[in-house]
PDB file of N, CA and C in Angstrom:
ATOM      1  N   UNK A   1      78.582 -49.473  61.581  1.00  0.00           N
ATOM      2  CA  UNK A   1      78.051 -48.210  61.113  1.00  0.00           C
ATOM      3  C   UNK A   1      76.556 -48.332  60.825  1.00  0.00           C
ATOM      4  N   UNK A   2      76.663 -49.637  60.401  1.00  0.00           N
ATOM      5  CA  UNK A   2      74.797 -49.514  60.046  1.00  0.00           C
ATOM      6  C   UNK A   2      73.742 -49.677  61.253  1.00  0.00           C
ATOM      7  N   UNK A   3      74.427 -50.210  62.030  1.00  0.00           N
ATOM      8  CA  UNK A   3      73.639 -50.348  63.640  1.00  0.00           C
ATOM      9  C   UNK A   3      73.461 -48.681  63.908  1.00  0.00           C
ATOM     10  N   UNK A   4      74.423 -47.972  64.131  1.00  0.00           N
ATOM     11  CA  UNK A   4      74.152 -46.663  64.025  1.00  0.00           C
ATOM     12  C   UNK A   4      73.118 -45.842  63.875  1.00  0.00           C
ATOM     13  N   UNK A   5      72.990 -46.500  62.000  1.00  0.00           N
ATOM     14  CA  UNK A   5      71.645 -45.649  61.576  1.00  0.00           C
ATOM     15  C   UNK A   5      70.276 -46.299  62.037  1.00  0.00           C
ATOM     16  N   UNK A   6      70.122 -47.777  62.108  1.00  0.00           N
ATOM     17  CA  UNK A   6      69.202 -48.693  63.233  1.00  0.00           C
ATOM     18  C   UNK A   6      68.728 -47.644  64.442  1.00  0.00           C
ATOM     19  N   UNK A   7      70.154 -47.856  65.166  1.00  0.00           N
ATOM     20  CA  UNK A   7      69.165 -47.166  66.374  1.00  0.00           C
ATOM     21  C   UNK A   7      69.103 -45.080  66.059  1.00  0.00           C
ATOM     22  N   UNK A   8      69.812 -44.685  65.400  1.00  0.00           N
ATOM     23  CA  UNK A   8      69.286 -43.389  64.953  1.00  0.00           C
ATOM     24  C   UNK A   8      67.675 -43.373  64.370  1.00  0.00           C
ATOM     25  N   UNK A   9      67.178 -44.057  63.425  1.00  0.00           N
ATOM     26  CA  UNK A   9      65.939 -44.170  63.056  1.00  0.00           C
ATOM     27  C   UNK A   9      64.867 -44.557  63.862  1.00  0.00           C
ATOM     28  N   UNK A  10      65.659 -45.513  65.053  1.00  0.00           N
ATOM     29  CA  UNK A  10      64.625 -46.461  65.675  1.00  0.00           C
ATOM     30  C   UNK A  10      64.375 -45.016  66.814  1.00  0.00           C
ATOM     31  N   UNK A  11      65.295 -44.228  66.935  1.00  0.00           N
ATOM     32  CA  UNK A  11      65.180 -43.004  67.899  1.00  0.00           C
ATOM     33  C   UNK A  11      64.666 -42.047  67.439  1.00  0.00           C
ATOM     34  N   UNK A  12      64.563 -41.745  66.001  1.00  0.00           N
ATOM     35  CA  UNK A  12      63.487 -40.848  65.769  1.00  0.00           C
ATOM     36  C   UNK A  12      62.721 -40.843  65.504  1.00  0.00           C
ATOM     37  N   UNK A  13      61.856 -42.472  65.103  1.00  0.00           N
ATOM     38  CA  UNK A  13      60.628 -42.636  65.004  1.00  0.00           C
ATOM     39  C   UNK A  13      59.795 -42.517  66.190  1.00  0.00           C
ATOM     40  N   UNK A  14      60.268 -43.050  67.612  1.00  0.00           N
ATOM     41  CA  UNK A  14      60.129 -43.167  68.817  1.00  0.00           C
ATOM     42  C   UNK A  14      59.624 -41.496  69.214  1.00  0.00           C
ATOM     43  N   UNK A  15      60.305 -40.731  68.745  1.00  0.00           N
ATOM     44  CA  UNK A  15      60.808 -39.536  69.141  1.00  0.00           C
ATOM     45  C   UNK A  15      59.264 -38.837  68.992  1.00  0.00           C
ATOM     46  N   UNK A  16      59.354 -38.842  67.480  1.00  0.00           N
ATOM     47  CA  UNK A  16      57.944 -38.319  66.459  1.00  0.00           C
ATOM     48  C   UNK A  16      56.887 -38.960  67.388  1.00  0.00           C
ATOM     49  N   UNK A  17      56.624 -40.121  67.373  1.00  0.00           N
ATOM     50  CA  UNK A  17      55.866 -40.787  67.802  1.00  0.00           C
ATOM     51  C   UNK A  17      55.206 -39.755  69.135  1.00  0.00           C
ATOM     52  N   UNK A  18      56.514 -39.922  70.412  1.00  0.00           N
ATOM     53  CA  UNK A  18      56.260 -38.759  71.649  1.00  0.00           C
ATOM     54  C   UNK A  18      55.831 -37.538  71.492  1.00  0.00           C
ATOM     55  N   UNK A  19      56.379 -36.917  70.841  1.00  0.00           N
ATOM     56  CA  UNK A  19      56.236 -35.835  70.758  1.00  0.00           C
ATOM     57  C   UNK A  19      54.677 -35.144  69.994  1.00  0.00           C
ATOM     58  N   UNK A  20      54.021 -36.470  69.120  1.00  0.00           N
ATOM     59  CA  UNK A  20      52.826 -36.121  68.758  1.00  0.00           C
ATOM     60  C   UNK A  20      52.184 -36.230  69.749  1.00  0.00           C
ATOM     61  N   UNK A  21      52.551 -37.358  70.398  1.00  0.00           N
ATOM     62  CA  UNK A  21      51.243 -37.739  71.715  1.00  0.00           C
ATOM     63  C   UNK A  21      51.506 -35.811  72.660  1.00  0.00           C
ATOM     64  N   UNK A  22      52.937 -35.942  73.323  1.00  0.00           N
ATOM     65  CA  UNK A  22      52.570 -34.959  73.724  1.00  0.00           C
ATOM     66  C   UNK A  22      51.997 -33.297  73.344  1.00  0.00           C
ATOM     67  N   UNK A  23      52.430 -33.071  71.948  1.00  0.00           N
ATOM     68  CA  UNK A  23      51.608 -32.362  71.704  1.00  0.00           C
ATOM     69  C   UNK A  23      49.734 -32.118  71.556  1.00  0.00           C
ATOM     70  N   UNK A  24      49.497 -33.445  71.465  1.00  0.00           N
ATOM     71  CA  UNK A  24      47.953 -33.827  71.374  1.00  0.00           C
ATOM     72  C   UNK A  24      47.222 -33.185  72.361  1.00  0.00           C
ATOM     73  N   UNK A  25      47.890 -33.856  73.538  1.00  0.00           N
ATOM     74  CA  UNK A  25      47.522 -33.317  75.260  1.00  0.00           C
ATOM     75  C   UNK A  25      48.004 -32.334  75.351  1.00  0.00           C
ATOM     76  N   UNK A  26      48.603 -31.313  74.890  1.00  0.00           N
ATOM     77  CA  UNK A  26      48.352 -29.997  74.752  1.00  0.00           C
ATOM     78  C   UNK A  26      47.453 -29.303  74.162  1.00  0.00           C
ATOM     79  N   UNK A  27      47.262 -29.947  73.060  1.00  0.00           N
ATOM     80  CA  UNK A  27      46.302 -29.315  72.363  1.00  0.00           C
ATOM     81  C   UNK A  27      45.001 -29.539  72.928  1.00  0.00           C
ATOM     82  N   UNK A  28      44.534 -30.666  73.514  1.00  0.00           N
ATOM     83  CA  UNK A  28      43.182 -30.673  74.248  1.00  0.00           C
ATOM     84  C   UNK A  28      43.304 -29.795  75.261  1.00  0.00           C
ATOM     85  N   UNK A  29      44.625 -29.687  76.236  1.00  0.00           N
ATOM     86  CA  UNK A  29      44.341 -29.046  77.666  1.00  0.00           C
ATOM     87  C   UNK A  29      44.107 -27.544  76.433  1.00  0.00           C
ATOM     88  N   UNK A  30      44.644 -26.927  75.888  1.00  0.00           N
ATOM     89  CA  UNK A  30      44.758 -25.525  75.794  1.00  0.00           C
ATOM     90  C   UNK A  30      42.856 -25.313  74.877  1.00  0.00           C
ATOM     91  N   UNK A  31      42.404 -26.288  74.243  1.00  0.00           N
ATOM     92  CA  UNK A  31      41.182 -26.488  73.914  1.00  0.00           C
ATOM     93  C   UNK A  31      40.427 -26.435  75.529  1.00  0.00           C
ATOM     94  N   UNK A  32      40.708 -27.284  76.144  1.00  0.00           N
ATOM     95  CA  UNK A  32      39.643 -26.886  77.195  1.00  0.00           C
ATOM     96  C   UNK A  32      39.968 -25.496  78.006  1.00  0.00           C
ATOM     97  N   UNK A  33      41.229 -24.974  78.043  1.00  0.00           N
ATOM     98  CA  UNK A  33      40.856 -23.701  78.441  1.00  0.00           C
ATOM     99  C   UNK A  33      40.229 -22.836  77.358  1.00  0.00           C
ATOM    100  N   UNK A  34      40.420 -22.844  76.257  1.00  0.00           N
ATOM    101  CA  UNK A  34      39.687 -22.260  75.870  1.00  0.00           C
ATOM    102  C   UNK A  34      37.860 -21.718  76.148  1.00  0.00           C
ATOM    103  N   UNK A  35      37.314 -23.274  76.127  1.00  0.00           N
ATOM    104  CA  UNK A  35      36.104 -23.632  76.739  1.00  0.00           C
ATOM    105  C   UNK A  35      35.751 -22.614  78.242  1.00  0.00           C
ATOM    106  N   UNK A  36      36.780 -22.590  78.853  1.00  0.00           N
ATOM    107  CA  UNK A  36      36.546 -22.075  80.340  1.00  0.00           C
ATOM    108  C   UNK A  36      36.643 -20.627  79.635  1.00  0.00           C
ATOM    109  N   UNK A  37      37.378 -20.157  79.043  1.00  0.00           N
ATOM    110  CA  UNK A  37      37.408 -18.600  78.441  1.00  0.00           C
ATOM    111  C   UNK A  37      36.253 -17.892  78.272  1.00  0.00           C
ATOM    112  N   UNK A  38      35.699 -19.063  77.215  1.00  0.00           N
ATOM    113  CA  UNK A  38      34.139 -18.875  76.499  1.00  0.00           C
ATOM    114  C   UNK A  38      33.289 -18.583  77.441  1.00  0.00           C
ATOM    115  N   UNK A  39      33.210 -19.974  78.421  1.00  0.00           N
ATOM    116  CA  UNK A  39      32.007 -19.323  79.843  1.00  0.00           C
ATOM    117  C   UNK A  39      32.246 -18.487  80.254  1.00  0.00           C
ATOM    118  N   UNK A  40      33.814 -17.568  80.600  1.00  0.00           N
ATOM    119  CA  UNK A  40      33.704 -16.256  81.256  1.00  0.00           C
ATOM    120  C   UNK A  40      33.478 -15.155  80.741  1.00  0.00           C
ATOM    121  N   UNK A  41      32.941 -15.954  79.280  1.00  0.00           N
ATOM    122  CA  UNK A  41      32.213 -14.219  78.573  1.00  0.00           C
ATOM    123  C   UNK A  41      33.002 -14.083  77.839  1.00  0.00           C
ATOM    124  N   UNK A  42      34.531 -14.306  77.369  1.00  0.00           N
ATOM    125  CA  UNK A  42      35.698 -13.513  76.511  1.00  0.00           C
ATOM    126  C   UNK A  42      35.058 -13.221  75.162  1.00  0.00           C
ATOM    127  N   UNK A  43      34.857 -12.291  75.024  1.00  0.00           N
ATOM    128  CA  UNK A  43      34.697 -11.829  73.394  1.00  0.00           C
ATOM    129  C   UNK A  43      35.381 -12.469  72.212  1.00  0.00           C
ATOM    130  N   UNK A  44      36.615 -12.927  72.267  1.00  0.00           N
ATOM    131  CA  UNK A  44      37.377 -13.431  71.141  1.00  0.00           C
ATOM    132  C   UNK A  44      37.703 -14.338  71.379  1.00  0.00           C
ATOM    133  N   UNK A  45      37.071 -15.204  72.022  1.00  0.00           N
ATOM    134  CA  UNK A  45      37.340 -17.022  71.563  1.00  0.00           C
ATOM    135  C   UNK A  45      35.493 -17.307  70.678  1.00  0.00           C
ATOM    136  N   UNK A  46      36.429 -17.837  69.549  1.00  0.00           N
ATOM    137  CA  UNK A  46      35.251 -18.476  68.944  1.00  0.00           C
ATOM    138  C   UNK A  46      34.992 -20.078  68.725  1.00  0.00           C
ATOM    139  N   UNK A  47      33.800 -20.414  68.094  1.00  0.00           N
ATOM    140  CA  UNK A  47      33.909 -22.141  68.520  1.00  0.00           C
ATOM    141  C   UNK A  47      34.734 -23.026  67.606  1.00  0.00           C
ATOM    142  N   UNK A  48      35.308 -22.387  66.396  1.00  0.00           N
ATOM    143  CA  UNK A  48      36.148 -22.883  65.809  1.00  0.00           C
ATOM    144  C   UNK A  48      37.182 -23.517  66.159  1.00  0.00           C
ATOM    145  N   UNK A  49      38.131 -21.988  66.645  1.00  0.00           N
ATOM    146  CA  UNK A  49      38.886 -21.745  67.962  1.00  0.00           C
ATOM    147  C   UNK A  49      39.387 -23.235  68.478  1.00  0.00           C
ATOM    148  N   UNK A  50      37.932 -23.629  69.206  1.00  0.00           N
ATOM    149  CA  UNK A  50      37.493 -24.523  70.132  1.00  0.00           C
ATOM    150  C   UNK A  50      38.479 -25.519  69.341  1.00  0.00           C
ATOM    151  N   UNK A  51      36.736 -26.068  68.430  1.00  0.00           N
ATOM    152  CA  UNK A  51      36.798 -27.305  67.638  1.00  0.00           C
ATOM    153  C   UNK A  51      38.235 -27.445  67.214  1.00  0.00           C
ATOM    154  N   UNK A  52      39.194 -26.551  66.597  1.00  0.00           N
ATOM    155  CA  UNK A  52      39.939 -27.040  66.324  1.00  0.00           C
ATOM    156  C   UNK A  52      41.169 -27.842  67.484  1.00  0.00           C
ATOM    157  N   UNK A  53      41.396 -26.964  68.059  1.00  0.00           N
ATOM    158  CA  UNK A  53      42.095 -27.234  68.816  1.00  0.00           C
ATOM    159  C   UNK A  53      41.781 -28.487  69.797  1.00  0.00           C
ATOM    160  N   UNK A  54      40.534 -29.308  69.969  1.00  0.00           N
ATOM    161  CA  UNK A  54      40.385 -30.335  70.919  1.00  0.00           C
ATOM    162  C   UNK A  54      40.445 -31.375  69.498  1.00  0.00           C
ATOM    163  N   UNK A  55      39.987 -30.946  68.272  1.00  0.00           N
ATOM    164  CA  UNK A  55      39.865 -32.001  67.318  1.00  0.00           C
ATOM    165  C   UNK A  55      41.590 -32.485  66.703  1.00  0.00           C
ATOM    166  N   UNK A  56      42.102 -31.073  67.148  1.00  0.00           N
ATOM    167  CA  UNK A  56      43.849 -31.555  66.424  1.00  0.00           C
ATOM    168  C   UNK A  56      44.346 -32.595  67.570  1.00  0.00           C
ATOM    169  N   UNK A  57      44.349 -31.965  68.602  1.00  0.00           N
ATOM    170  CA  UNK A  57      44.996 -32.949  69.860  1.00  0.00           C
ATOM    171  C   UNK A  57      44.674 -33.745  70.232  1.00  0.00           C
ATOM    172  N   UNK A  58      42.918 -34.621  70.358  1.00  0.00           N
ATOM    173  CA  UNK A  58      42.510 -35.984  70.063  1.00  0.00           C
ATOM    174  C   UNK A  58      43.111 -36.149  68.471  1.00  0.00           C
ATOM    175  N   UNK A  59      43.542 -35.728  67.302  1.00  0.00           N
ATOM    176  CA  UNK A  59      44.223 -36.676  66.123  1.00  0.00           C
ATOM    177  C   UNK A  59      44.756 -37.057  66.452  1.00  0.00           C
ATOM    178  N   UNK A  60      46.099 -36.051  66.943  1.00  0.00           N
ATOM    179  CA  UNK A  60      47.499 -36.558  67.315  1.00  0.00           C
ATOM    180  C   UNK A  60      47.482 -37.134  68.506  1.00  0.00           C
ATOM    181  N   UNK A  61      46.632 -37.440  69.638  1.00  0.00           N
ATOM    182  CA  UNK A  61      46.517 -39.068  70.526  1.00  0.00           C
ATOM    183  C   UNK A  61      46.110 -40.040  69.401  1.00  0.00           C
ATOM    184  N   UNK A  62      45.581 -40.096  68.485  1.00  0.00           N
ATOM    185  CA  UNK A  62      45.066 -40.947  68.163  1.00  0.00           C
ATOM    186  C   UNK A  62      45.987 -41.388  67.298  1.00  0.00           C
ATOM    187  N   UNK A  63      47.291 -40.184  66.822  1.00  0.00           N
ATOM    188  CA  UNK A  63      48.230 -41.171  65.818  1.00  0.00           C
ATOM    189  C   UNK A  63      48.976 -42.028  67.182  1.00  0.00           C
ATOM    190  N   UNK A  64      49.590 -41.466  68.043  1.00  0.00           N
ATOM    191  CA  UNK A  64      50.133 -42.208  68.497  1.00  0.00           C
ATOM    192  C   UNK A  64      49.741 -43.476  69.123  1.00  0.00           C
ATOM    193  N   UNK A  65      48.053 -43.464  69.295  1.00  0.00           N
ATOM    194  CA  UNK A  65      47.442 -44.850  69.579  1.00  0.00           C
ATOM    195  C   UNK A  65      47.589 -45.548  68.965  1.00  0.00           C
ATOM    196  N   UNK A  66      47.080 -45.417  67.622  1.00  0.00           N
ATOM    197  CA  UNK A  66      47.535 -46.464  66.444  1.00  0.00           C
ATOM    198  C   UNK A  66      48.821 -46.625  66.231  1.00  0.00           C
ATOM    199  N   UNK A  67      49.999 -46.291  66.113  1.00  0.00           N
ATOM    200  CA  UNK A  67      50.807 -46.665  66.124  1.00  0.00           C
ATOM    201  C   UNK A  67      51.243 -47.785  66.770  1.00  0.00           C
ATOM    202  N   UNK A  68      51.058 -47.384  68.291  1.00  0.00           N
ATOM    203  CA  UNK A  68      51.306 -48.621  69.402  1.00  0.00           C
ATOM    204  C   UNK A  68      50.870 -49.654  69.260  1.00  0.00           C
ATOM    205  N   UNK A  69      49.192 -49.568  68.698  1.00  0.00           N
ATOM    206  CA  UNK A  69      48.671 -50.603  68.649  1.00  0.00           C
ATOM    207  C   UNK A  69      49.007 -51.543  67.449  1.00  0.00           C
ATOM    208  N   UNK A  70      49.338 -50.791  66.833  1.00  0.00           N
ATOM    209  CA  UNK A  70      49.779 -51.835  65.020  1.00  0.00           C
ATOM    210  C   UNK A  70      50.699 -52.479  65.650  1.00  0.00           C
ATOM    211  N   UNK A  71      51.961 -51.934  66.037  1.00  0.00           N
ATOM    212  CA  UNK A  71      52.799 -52.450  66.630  1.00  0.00           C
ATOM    213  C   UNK A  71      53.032 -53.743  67.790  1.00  0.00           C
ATOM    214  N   UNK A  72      52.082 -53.747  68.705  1.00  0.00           N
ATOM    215  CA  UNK A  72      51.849 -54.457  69.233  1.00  0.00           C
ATOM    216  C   UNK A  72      50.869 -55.245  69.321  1.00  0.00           C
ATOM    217  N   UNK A  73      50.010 -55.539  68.083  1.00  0.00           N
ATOM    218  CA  UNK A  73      49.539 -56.201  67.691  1.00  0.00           C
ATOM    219  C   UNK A  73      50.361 -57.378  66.517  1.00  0.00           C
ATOM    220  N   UNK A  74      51.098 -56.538  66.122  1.00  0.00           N
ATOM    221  CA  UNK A  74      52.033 -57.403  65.340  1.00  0.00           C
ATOM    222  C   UNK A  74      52.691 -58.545  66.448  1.00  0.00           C
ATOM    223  N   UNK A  75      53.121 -58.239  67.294  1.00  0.00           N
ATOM    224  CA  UNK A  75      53.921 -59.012  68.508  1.00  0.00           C
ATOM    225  C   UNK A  75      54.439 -58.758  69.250  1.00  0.00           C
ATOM    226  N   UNK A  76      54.899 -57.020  68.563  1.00  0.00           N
ATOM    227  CA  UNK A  76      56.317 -55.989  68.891  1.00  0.00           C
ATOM    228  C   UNK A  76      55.785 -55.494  70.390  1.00  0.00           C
ATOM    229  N   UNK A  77      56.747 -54.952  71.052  1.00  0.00           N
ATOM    230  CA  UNK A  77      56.121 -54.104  72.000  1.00  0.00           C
ATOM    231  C   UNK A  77      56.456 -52.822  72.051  1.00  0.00           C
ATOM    232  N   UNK A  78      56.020 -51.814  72.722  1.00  0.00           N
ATOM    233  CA  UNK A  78      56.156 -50.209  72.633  1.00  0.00           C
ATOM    234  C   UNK A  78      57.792 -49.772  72.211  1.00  0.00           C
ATOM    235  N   UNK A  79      58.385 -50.790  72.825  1.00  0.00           N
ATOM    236  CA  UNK A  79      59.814 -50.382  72.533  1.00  0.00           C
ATOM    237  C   UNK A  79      60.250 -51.017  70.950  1.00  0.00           C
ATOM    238  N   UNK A  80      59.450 -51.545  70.371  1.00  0.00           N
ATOM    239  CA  UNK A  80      59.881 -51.788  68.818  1.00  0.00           C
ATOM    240  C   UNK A  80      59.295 -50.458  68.048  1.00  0.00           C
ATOM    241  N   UNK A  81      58.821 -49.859  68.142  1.00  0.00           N
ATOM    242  CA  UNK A  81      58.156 -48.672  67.251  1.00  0.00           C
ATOM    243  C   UNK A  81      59.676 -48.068  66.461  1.00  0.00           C
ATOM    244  N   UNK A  82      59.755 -48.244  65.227  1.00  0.00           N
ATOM    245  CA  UNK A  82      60.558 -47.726  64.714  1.00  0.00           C
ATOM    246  C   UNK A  82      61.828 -48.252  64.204  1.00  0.00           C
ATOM    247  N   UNK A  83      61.947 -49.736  64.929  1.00  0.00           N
ATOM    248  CA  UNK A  83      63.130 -50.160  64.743  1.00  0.00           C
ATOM    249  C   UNK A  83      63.013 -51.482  63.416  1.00  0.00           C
ATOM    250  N   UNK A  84      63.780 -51.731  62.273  1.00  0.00           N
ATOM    251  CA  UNK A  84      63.509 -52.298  61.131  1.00  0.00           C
ATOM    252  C   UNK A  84      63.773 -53.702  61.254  1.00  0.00           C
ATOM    253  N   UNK A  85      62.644 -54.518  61.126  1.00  0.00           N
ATOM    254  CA  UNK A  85      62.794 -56.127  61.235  1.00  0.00           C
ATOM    255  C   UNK A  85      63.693 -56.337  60.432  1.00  0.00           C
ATOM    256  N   UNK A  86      64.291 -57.664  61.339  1.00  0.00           N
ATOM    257  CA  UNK A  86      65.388 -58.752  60.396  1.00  0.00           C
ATOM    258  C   UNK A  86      64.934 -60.085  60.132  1.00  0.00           C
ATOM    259  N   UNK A  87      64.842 -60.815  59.436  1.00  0.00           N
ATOM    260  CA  UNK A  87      64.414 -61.916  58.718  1.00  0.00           C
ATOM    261  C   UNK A  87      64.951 -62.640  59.013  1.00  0.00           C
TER     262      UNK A  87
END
């Protein structure tokens, strides 16, 4: 039963992990259309707008960079993210 919750945790840390990255790269692509909006003149994109949206989606690449990298700097590799050392 406790292996269970092992790989349940080790699957939703993994999970979080993905799902930030891929939201990140959304958030830049929909930031750079924005950008293309702006050059075609649109009245209601502003640079906030912008900033935010390329600054949220480089964070969230950047959590999931660090993550990997703690991780595999420790020794672990991409596929340990999440799963709880045994001694």
């Amino acid at each position: 039963m406790l292996s269970n919750i092992d790989n349940a945790s080790k699957a939703t840390v993994t999970t979080l992990v993905n799902i930030a990255m891929v939201m990140g790269v959304v958030g830049v692509l929909y930031g750079l259309k924005l950008i293309k909006d702006k050059s075609n003149d649109r009245e209601n994109v502003k640079m906030s707008q912008i900033l935010l949206s390329l600054g949220g989606g480089a964070g969230l690449i950047i959590i999931w960079f660090v993550i990997t990298m703690i991780v595999e700097t420790a020794g672990g590799s991409s596929s340990d993210i999440g799963r709880q050392q045994s001694f």
